[in-house]
N, C-alpha and C. Protein backbone atom coordinates (compact mmCIF):
# COMPACT_ATOMS: atom_id res chain seq x y z
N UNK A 1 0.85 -1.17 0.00
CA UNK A 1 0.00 0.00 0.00
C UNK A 1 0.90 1.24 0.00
N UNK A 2 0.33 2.22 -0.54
CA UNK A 2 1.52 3.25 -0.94
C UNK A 2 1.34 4.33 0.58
N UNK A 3 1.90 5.24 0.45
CA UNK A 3 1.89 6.43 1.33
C UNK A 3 0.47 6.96 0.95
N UNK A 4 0.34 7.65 -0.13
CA UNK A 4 -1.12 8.19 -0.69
C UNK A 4 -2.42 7.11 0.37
N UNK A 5 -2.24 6.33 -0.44
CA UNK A 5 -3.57 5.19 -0.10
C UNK A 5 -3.59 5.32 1.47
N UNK A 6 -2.52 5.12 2.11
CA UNK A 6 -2.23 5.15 3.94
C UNK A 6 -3.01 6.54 4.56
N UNK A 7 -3.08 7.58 3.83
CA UNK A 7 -2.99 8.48 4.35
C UNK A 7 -4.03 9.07 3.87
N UNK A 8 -4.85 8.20 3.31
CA UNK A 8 -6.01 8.98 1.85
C UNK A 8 -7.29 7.64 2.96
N UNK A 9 -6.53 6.67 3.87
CA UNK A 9 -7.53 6.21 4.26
C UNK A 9 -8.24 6.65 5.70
N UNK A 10 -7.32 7.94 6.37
CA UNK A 10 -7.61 8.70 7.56
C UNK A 10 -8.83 9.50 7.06
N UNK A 11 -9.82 9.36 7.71
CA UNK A 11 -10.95 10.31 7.27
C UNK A 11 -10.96 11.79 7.36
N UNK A 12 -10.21 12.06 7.85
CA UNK A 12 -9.61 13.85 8.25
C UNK A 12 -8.81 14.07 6.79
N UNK A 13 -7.64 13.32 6.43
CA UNK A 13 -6.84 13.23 5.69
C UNK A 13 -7.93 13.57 3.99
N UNK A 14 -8.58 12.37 4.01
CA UNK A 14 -9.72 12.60 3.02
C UNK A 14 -10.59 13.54 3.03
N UNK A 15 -11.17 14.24 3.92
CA UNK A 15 -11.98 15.11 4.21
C UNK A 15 -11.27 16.55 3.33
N UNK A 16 -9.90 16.44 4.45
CA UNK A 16 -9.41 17.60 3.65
C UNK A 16 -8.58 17.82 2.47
N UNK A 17 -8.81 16.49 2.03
CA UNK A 17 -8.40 16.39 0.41
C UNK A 17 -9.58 16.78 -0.39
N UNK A 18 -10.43 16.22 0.15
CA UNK A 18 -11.70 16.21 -0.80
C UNK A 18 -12.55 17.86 -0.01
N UNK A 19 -11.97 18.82 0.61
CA UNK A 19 -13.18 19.81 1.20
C UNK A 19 -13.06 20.87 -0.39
N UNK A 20 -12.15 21.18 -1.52
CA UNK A 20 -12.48 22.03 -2.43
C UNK A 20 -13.25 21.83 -3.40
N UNK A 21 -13.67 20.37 -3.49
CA UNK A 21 -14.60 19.53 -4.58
C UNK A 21 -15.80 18.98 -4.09
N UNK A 22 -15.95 18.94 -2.47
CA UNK A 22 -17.23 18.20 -1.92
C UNK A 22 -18.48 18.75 -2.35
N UNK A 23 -18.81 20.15 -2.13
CA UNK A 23 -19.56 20.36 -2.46
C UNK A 23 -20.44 20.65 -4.37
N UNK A 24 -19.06 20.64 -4.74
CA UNK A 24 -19.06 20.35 -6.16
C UNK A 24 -20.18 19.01 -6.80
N UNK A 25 -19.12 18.04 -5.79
CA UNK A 25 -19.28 16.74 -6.92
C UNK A 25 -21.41 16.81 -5.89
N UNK A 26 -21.59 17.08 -5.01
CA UNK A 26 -22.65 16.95 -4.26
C UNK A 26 -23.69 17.80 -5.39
N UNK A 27 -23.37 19.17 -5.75
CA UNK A 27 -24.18 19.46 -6.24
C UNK A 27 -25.40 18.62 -7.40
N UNK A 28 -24.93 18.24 -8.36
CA UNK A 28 -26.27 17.03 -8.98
C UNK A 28 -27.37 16.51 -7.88
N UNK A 29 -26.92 16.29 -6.86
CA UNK A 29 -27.81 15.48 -5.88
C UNK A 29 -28.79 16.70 -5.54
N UNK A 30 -28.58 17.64 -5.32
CA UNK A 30 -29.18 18.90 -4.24
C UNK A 30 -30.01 19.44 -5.86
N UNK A 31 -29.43 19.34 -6.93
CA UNK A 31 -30.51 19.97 -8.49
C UNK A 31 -31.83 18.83 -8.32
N UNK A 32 -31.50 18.14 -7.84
CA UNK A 32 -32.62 17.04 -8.37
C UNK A 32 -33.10 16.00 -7.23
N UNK A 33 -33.06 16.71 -6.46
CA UNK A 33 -33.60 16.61 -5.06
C UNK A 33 -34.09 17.71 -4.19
N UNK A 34 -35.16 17.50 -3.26
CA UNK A 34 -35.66 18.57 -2.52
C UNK A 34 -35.21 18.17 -0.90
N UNK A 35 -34.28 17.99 -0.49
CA UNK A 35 -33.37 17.65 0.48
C UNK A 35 -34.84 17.39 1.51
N UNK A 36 -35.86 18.61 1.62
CA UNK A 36 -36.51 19.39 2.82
C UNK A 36 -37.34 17.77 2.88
N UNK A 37 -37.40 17.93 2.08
CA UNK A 37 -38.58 16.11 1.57
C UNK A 37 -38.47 15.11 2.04
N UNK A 38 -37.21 14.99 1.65
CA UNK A 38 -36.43 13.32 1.72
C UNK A 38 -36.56 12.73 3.06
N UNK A 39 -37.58 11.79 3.25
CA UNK A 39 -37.35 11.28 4.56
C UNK A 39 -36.37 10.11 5.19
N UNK A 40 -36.07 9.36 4.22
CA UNK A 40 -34.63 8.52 4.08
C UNK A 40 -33.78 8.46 3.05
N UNK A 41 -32.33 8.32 4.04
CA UNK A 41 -31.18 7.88 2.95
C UNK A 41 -30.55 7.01 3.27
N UNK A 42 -30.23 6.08 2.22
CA UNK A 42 -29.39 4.89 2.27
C UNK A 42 -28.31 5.48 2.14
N UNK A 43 -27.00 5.69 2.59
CA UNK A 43 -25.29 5.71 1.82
C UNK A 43 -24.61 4.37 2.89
N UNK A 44 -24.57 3.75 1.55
CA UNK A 44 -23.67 2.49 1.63
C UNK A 44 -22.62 2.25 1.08
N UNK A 45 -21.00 2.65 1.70
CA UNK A 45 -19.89 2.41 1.53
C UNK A 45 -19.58 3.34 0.49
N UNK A 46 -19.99 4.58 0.80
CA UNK A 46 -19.51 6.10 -0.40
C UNK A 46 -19.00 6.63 0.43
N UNK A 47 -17.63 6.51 0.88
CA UNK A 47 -16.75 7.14 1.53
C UNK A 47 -16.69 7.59 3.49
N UNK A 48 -16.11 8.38 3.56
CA UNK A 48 -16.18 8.89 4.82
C UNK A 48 -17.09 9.97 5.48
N UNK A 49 -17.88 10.40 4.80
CA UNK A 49 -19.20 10.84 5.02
C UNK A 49 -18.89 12.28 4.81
N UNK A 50 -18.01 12.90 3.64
CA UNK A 50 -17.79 14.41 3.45
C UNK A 50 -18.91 14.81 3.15
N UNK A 51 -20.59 14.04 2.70
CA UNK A 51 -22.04 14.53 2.47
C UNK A 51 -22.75 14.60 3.71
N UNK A 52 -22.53 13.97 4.51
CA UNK A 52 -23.34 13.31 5.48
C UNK A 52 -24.32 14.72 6.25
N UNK A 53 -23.18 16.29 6.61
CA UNK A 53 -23.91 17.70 7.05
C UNK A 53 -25.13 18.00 6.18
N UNK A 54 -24.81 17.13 4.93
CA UNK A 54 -26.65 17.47 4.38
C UNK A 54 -28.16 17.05 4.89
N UNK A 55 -27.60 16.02 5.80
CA UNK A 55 -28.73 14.84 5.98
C UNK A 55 -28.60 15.42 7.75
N UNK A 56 -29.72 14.85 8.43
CA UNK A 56 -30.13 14.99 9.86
C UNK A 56 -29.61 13.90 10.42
N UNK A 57 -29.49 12.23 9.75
CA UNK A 57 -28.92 11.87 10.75
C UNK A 57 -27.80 11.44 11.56
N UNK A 58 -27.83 11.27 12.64
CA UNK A 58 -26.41 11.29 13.13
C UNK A 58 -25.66 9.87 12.81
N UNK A 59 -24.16 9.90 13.46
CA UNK A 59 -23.54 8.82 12.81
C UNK A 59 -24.17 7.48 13.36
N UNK A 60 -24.50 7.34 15.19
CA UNK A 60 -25.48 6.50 15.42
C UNK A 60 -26.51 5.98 14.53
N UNK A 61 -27.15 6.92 14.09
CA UNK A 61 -28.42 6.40 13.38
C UNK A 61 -28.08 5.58 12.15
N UNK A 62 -27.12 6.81 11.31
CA UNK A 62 -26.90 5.93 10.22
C UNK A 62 -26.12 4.69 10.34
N UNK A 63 -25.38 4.06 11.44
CA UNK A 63 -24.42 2.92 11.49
C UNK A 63 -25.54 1.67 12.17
N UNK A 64 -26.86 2.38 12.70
CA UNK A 64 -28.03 1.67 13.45
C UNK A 64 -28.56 1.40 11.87
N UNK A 65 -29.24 2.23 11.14
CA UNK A 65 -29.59 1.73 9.92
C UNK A 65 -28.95 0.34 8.94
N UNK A 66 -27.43 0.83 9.25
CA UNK A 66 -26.55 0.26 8.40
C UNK A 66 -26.70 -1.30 8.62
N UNK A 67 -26.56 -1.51 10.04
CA UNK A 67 -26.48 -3.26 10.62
C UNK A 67 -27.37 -3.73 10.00
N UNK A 68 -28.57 -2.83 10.24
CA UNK A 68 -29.85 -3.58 10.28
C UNK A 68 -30.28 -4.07 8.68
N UNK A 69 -29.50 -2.90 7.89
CA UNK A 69 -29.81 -3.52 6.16
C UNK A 69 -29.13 -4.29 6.22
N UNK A 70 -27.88 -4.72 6.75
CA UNK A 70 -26.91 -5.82 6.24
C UNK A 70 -27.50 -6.96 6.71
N UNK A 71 -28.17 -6.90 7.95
CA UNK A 71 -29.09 -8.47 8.53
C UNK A 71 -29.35 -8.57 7.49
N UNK A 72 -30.18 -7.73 7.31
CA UNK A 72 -31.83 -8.23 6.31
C UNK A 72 -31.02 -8.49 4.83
N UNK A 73 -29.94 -8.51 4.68
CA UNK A 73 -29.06 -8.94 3.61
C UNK A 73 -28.33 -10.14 3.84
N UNK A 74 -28.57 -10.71 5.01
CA UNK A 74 -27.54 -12.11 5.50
C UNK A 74 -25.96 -11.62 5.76
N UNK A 75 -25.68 -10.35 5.50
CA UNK A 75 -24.72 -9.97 5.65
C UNK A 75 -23.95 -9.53 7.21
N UNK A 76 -22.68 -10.05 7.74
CA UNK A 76 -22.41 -10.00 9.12
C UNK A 76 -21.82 -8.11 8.68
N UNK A 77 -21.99 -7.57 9.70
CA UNK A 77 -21.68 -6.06 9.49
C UNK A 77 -20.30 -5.65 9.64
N UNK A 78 -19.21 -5.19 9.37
CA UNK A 78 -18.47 -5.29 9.81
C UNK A 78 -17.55 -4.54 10.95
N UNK A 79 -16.88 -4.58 11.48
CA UNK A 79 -16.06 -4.14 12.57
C UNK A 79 -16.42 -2.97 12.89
N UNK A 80 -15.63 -2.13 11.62
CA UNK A 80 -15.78 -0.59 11.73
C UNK A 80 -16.67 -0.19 11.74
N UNK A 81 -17.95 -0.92 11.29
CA UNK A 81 -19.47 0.26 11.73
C UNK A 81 -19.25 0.26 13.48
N UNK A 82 -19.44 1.38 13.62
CA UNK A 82 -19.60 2.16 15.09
C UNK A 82 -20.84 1.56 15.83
N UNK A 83 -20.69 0.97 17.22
CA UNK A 83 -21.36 0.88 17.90
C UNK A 83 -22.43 1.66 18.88
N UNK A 84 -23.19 2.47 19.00
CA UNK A 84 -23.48 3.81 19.96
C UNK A 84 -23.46 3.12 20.99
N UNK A 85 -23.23 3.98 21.72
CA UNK A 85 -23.18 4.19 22.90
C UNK A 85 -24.61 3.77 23.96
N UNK A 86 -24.71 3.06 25.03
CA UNK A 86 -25.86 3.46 26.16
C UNK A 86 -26.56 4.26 25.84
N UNK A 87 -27.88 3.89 25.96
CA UNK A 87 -28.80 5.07 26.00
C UNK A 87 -28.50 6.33 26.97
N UNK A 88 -28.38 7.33 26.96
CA UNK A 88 -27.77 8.27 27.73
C UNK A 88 -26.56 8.60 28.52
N UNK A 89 -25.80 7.66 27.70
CA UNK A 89 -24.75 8.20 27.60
C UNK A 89 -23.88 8.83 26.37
N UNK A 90 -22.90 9.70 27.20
CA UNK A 90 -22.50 10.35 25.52
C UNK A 90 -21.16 9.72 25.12
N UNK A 91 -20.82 9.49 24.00
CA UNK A 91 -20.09 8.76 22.72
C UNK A 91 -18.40 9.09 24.11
């Protein structure tokens, strides 16, 4: 694995590679969508979530969503989806 790839896989690292084009490549989505509307979104394995400030939910929710499509896919979830935390407790 090179240096690039090592360092392109830190989500900060990517974030701020990708913060002069994010909202770029996002735009198509926001022409042809009414964001205010949308009551769900699937994003499955599109990166480190440089879209994600468009959407309401939090990383909990979406990694709670995430398991639960992969059940219902026979699929075991893997590692890195985030676990939340206790109910009232914070992360």
């Amino acid at each position: 694995m090179s240096l690039s790839e090592i360092l392109l896989e830190r989500t900060s690292v990517y974030k701020l590679w990708q913060a002069p084009f994010a909202e770029q490549k996002f735009a198509p989505v926001l022409v042809h969508n009414d964001l205010d509307r949308v009551q769900r979104v699937l994003d499955v394995a599109c990166g480190p979530g440089t879209n994600t400030h468009h959407f309401s939910a939090t990383l909990a929710e979406h990694d709670i969503a995430l398991r639960a499509y992969l059940r219902k896919l026979g699929v075991q979830p893997d590692a890195r989806v985030a676990t939340p935390p206790p109910a009232g407790r914070a992360p």
